[in-house]
C-alpha atoms as a PDB file:
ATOM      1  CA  UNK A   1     -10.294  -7.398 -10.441  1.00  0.00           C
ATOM      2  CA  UNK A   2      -8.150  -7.611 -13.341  1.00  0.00           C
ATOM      3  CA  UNK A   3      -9.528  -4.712 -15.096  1.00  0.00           C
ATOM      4  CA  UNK A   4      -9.012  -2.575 -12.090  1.00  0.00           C
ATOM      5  CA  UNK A   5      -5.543  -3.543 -12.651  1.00  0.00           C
ATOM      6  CA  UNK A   6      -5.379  -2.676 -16.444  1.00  0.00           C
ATOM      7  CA  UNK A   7      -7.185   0.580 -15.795  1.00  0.00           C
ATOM      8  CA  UNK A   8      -4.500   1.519 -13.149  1.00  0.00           C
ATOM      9  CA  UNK A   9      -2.163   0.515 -15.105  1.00  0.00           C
ATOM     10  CA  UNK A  10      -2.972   2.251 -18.497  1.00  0.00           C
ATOM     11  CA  UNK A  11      -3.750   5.567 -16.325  1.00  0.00           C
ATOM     12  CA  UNK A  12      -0.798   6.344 -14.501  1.00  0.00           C
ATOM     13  CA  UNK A  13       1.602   4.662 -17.212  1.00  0.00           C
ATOM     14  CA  UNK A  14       3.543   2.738 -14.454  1.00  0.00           C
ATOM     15  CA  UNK A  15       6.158   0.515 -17.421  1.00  0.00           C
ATOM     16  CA  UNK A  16       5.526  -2.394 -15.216  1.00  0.00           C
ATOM     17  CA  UNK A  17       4.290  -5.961 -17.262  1.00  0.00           C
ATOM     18  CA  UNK A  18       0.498  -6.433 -15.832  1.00  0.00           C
ATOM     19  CA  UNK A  19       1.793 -10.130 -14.074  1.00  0.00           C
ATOM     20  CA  UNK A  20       4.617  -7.607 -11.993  1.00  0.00           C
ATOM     21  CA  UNK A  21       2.464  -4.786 -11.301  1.00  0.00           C
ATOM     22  CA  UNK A  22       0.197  -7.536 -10.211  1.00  0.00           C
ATOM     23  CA  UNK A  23       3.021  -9.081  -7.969  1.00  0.00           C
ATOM     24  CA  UNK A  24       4.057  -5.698  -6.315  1.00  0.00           C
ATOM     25  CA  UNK A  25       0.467  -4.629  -5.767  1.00  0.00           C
ATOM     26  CA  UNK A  26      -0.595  -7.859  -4.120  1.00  0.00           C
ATOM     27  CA  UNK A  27       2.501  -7.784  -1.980  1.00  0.00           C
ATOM     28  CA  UNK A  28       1.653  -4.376  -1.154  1.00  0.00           C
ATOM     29  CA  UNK A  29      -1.878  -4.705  -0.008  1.00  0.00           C
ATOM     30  CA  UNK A  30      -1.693  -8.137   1.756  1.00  0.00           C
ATOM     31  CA  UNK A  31       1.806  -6.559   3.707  1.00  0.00           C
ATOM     32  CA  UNK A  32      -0.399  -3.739   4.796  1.00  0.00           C
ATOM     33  CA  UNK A  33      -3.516  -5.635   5.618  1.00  0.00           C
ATOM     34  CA  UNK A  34      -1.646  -7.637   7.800  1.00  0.00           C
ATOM     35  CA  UNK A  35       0.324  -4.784   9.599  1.00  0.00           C
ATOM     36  CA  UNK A  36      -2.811  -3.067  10.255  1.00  0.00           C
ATOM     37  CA  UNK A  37      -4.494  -5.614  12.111  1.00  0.00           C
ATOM     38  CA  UNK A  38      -1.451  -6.328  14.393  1.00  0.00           C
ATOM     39  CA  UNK A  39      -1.306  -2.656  14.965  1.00  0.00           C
ATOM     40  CA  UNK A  40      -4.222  -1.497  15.339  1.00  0.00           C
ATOM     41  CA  UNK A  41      -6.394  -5.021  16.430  1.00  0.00           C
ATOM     42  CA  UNK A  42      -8.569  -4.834  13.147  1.00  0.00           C
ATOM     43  CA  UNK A  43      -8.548  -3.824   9.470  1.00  0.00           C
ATOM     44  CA  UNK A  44     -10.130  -1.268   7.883  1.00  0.00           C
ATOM     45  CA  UNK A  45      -9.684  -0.724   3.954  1.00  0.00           C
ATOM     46  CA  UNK A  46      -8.480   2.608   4.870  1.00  0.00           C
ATOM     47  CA  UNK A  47      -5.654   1.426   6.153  1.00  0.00           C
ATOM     48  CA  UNK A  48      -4.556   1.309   2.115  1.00  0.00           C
ATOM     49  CA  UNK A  49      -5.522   4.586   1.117  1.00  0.00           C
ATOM     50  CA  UNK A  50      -3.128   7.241   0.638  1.00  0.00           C
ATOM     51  CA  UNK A  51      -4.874   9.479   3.450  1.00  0.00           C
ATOM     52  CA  UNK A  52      -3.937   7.021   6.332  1.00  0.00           C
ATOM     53  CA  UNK A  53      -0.285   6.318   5.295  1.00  0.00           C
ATOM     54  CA  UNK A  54       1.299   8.676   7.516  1.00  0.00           C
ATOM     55  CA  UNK A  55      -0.629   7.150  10.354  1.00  0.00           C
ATOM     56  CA  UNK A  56      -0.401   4.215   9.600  1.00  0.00           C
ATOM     57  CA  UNK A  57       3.954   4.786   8.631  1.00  0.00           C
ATOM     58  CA  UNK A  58       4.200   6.427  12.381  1.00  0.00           C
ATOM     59  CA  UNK A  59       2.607   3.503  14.520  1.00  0.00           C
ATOM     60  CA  UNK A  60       4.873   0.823  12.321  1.00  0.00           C
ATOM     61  CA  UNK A  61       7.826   2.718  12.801  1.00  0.00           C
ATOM     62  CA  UNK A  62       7.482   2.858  16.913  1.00  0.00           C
ATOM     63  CA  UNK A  63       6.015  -0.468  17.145  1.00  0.00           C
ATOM     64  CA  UNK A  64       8.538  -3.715  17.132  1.00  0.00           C
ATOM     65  CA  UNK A  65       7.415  -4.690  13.262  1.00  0.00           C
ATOM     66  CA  UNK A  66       9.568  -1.067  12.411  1.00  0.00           C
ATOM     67  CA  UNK A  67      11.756  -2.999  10.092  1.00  0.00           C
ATOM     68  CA  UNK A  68       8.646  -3.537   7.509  1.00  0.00           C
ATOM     69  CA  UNK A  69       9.247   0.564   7.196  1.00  0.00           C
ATOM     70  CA  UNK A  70      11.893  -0.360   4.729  1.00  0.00           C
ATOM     71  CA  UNK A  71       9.432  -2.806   2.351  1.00  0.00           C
ATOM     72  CA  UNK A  72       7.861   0.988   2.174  1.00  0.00           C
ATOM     73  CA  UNK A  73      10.341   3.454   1.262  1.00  0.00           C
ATOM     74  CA  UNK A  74      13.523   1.704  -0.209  1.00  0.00           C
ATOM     75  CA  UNK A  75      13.011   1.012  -4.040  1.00  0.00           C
ATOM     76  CA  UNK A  76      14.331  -2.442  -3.980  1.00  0.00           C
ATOM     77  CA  UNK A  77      11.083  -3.777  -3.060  1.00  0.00           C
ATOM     78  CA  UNK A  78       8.982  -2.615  -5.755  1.00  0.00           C
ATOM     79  CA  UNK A  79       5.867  -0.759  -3.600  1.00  0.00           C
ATOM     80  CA  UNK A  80       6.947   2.794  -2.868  1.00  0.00           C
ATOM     81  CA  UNK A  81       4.211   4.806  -3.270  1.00  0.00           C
ATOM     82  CA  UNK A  82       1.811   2.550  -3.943  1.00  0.00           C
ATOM     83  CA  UNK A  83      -1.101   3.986  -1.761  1.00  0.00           C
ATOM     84  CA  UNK A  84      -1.372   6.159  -4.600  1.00  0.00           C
ATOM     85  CA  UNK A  85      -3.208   3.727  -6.379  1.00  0.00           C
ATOM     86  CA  UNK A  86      -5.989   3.428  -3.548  1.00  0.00           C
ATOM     87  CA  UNK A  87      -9.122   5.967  -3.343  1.00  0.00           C
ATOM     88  CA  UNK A  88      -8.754   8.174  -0.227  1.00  0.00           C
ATOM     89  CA  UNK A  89     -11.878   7.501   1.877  1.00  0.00           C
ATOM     90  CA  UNK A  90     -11.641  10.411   4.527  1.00  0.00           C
ATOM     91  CA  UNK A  91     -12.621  14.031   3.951  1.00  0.00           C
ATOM     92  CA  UNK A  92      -9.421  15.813   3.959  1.00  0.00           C
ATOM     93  CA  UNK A  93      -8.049  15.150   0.507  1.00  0.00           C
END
């Protein structure tokens, strides 16, 4: 696992220290995994990729978790954008 991380990190040239990038990609993942079983009853790794966000960024916002839509977009958290970093697993990218 921690060469995925250094091979992220060297490829898209984030500036982050590997411990932080570390940090904000765990909270990232784990924050999503759990959101995605409560909202949709199970997890699927999807659920990470960049494909499903908007999905997945619709149901949170009308469902009564909504306020983890700011961990997601304001800055001050660290993880915008990070489903960038996960593979998209559908067909339409």
């Amino acid at each position: 696992m921690g060469q995925k991380f250094l091979s992220i990190l060297r490829h898209y040239n984030t500036g982050l220290e590997y411990y932080e990038f570390v940090r904000r990609m765990s909270l990232y993942s784990q924050s999503k995994i759990i959101l995605a079983r409560l909202l949709f009853g199970d997890f699927n790794i999807k659920h990470l990729s960049r494909c499903f966000n908007a999905e997945f960024m619709l149901r949170l916002s009308e469902s009564r978790f909504r306020s983890f839509v700011d961990l997601y977009i304001n800055p001050v958290y660290g993880v915008v954008g990070y489903e960038r970093y996960f593979r998209c697993l559908c067909d339409e990218c």
